[in-house]
C-alpha atoms as a PDB file:
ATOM      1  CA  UNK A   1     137.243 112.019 102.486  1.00  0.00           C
ATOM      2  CA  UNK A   2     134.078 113.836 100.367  1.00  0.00           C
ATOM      3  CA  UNK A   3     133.847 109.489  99.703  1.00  0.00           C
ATOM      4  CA  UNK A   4     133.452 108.478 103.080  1.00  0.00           C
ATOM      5  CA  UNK A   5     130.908 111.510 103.421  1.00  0.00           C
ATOM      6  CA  UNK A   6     129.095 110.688 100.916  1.00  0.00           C
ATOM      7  CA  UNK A   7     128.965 107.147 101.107  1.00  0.00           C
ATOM      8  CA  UNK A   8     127.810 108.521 105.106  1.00  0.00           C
ATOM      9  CA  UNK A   9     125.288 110.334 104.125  1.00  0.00           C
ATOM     10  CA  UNK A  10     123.201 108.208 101.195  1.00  0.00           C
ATOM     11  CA  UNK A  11     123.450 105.344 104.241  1.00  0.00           C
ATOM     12  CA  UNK A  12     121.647 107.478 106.947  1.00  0.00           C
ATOM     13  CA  UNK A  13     119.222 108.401 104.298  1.00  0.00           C
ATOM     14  CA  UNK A  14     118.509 104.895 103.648  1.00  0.00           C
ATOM     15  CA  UNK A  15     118.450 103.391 107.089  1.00  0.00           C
ATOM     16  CA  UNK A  16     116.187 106.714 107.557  1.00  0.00           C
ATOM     17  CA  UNK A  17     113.395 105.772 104.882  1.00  0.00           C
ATOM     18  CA  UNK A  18     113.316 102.394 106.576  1.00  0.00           C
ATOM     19  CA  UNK A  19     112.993 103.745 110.521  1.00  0.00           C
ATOM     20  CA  UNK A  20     110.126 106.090 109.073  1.00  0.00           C
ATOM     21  CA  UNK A  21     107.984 102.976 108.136  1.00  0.00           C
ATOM     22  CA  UNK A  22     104.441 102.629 109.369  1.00  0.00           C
ATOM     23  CA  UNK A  23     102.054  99.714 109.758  1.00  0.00           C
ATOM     24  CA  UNK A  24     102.863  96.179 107.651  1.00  0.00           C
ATOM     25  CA  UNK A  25     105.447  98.263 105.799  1.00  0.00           C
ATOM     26  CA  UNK A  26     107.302  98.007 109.115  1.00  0.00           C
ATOM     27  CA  UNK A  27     107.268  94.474 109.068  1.00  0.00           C
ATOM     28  CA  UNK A  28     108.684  93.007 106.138  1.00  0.00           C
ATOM     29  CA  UNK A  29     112.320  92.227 105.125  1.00  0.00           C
ATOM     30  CA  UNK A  30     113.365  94.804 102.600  1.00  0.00           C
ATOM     31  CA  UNK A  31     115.677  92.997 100.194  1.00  0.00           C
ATOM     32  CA  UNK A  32     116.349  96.434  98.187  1.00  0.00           C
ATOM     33  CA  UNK A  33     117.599  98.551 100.907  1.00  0.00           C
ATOM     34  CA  UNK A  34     120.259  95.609 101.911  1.00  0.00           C
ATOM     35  CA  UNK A  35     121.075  95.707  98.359  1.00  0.00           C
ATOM     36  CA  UNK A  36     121.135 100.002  98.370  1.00  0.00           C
ATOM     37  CA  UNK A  37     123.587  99.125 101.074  1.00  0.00           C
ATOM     38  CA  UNK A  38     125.733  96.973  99.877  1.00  0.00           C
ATOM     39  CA  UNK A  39     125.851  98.939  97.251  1.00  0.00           C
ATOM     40  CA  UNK A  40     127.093 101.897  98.494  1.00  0.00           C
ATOM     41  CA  UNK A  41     129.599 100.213 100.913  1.00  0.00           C
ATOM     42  CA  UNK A  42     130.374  97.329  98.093  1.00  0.00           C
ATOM     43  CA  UNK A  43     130.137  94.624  99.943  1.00  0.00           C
ATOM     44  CA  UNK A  44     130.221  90.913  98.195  1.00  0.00           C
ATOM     45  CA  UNK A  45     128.361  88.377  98.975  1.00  0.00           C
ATOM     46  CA  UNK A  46     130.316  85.327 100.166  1.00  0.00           C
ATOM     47  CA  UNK A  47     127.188  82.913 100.760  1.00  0.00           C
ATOM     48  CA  UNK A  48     123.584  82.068  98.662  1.00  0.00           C
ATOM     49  CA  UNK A  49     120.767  83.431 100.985  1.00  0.00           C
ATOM     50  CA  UNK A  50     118.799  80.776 102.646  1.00  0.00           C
ATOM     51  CA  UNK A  51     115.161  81.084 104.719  1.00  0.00           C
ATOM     52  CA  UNK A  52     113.994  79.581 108.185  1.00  0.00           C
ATOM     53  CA  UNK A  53     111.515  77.215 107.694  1.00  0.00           C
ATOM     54  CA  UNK A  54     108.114  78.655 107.902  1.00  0.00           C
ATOM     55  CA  UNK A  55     107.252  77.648 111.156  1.00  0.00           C
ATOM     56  CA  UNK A  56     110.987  79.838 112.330  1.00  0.00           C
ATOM     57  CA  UNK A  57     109.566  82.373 109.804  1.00  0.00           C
ATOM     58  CA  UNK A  58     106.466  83.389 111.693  1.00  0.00           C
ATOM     59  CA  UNK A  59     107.520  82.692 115.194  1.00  0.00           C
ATOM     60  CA  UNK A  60     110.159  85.675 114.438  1.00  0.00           C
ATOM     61  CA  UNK A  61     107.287  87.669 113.322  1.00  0.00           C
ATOM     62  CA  UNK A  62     105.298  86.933 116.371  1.00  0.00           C
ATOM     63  CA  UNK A  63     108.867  87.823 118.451  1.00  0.00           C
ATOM     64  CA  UNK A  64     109.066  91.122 116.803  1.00  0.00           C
ATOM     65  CA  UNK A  65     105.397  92.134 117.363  1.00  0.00           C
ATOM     66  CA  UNK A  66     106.143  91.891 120.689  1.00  0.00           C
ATOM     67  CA  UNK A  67     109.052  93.642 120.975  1.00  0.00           C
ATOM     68  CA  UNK A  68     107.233  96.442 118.937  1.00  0.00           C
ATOM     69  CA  UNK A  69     104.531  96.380 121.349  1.00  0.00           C
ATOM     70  CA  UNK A  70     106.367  96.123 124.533  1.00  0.00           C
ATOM     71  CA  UNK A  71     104.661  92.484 125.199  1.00  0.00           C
ATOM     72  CA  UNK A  72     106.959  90.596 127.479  1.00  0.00           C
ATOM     73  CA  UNK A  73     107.174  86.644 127.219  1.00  0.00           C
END
């Protein structure tokens, strides 16, 4: 059980550090708390990653702007 706790706990802390983000550091993908994650929880990976083209890449951007800023479309 102290496992699960613990496992619990260094999660929320993560997830935590990321919520607490200001400005552009709020922005970006953060490859190394996924990996913390998986880490703790040890998950495998069952695919290669692959990005959106750049034109999908910065139209998400633009969506999540406005979802940070409460801009309807």
């Amino acid at each position: 059980m102290e496992d699960i706790e613990t496992r619990y706990n260094e999660a929320k802390q993560i997830i935590q550090e990321w919520v607490d983000k200001q400005g552009h550091d709020r922005c970006w993908y953060y490859p190394d708390l996924f990996s913390r994650l998986v880490e703790i929880f040890e998950i495998k990976t069952t695919k290669d990653p692959s990005l959106p083209s750049l034109e999908e890449f910065i139209e998400g951007c633009r969506r999540y702007q406005n979802e940070e800023y409460g801009i309807k479309e």
